[in-house]
Protein backbone atom coordinates (compact mmCIF):
# COMPACT_ATOMS: atom_id res chain seq x y z
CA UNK A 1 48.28 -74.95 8.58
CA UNK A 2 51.09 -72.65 8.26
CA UNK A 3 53.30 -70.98 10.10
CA UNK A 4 51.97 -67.43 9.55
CA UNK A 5 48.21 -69.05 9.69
CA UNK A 6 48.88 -70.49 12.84
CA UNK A 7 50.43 -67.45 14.27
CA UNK A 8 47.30 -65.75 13.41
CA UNK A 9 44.90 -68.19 14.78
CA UNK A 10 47.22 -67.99 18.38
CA UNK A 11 46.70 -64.18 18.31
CA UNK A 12 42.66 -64.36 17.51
CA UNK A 13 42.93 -66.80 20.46
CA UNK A 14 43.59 -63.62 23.21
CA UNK A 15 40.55 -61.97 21.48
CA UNK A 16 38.32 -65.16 22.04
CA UNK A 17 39.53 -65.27 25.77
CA UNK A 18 38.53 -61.61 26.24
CA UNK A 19 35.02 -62.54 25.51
CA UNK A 20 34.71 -65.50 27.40
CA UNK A 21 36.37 -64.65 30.45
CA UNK A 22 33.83 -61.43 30.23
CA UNK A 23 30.55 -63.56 29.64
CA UNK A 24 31.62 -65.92 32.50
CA UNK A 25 32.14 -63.08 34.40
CA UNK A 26 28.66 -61.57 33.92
CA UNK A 27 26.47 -64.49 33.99
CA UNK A 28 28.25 -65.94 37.07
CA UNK A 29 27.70 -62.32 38.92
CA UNK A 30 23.89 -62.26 37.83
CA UNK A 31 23.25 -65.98 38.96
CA UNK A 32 25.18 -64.80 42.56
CA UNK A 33 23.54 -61.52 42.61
CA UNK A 34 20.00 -63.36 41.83
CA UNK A 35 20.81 -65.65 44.83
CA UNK A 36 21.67 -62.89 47.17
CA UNK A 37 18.58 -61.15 46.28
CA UNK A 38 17.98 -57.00 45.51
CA UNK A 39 20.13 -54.57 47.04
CA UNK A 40 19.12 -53.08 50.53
CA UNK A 41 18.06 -49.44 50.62
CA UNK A 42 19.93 -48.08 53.08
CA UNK A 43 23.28 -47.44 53.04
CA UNK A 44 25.11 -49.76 56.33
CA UNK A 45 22.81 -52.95 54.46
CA UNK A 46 24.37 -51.77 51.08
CA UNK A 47 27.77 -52.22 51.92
CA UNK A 48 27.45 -55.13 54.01
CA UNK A 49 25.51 -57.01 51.27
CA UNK A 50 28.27 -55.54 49.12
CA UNK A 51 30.99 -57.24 51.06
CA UNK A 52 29.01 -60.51 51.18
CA UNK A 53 29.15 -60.61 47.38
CA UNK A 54 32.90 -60.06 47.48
CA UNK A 55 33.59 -63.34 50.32
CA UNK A 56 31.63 -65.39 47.93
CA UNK A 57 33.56 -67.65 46.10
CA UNK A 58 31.55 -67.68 43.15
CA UNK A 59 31.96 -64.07 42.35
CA UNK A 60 35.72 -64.20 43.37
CA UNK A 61 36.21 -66.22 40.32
CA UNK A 62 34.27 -63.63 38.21
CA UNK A 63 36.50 -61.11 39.30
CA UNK A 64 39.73 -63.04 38.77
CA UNK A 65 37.90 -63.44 35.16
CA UNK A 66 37.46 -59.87 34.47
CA UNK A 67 41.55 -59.79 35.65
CA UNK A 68 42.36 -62.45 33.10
CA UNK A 69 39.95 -61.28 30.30
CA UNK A 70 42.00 -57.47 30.81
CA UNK A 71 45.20 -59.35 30.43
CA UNK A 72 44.10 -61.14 27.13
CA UNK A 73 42.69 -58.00 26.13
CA UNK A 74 45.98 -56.07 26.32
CA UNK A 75 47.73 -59.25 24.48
CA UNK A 76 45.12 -58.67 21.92
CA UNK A 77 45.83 -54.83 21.41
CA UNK A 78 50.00 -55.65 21.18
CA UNK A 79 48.65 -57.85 18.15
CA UNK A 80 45.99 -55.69 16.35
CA UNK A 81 44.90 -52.31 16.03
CA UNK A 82 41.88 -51.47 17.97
CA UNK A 83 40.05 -50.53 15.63
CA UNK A 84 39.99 -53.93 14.10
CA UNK A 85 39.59 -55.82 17.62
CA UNK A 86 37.29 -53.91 19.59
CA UNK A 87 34.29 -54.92 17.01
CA UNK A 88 34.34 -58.41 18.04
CA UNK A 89 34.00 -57.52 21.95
CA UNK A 90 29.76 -57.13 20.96
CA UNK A 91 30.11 -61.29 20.60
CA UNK A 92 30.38 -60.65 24.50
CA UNK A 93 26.63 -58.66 24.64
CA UNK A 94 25.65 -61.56 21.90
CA UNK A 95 26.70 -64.59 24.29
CA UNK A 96 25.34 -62.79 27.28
CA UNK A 97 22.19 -62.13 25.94
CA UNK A 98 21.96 -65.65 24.68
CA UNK A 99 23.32 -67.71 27.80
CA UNK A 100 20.93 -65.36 30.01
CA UNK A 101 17.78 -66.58 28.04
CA UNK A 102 19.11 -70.35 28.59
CA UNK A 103 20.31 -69.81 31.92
CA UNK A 104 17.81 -67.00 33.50
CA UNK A 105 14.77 -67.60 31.54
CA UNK A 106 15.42 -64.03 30.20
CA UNK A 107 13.24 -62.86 27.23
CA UNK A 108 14.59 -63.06 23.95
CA UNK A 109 12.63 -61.00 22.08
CA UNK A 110 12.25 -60.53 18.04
CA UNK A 111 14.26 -56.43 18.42
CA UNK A 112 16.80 -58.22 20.29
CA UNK A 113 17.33 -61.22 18.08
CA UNK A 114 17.84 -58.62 15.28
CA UNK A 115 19.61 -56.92 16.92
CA UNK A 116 22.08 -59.87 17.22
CA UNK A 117 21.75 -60.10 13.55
CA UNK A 118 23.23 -56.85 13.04
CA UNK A 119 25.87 -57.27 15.47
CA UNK A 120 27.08 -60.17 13.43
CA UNK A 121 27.02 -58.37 10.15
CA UNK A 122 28.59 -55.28 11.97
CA UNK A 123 31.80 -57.57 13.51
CA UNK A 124 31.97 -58.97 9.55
CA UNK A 125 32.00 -55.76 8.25
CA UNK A 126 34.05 -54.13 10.42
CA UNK A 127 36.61 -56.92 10.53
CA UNK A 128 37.46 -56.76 7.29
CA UNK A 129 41.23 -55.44 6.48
């Protein structure tokens, strides 16, 4: 591989860590948020189960994610135009809406798996230079 190739590849790199760092942070705070159970309706139970969410460790580390996945993400805009990178942040919805039907026993219905389908030829198309 080349110097310019490789370049290239590096740079693609803070895209791909954009969309993992925001998948890990959404499945981990669903799987936490499942565990902790619905919300409370009134509003002293809200924010305490609020708080309790932000001690746990587990959703600590999805936060830091989001903080890292920002950081990548502004990497990624020094190196492309947005226009060109911001298409392949719907890989994110495509991995979350995959991992959650592995993970969560979510549905994964015919609409959405088309709709997956046309994600991926919208990311090709738009990608193109």
């Amino acid at each position: 591989m080349d110097t310019e190739a490789r370049r290239k590849a590096v740079e693609h790199l803070y895209i791909a860590g954009t969309i993992l760092l925001t998948v890990y942070g959404q499945l981990v705070l669903k799987w936490q948020v499942s565990k902790a159970g619905e919300i409370p309706p009134g509003t002293t139970d809200k924010l305490a189960y609020l708080f309790r969410l932000l001690g746990n460790p587990w959703v600590l580390s999805g936060l830091v994610a989001a903080f890292l996945a920002f950081l990548c993400w502004a990497a990624a805009l020094s190196k492309f135009q947005l226009s060109y990178a911001y298409p392949f942040m719907s890989l994110a919805f495509a991995l979350v809406l995959l991992m959650s039907a592995i993970l969560f026993r979510e549905s994964l219905t015919l609409p959405k798996l088309l709709g997956l389908l046309l994600i991926a030829l919208g990311i090709t198309v738009a990608s193109r230079r």
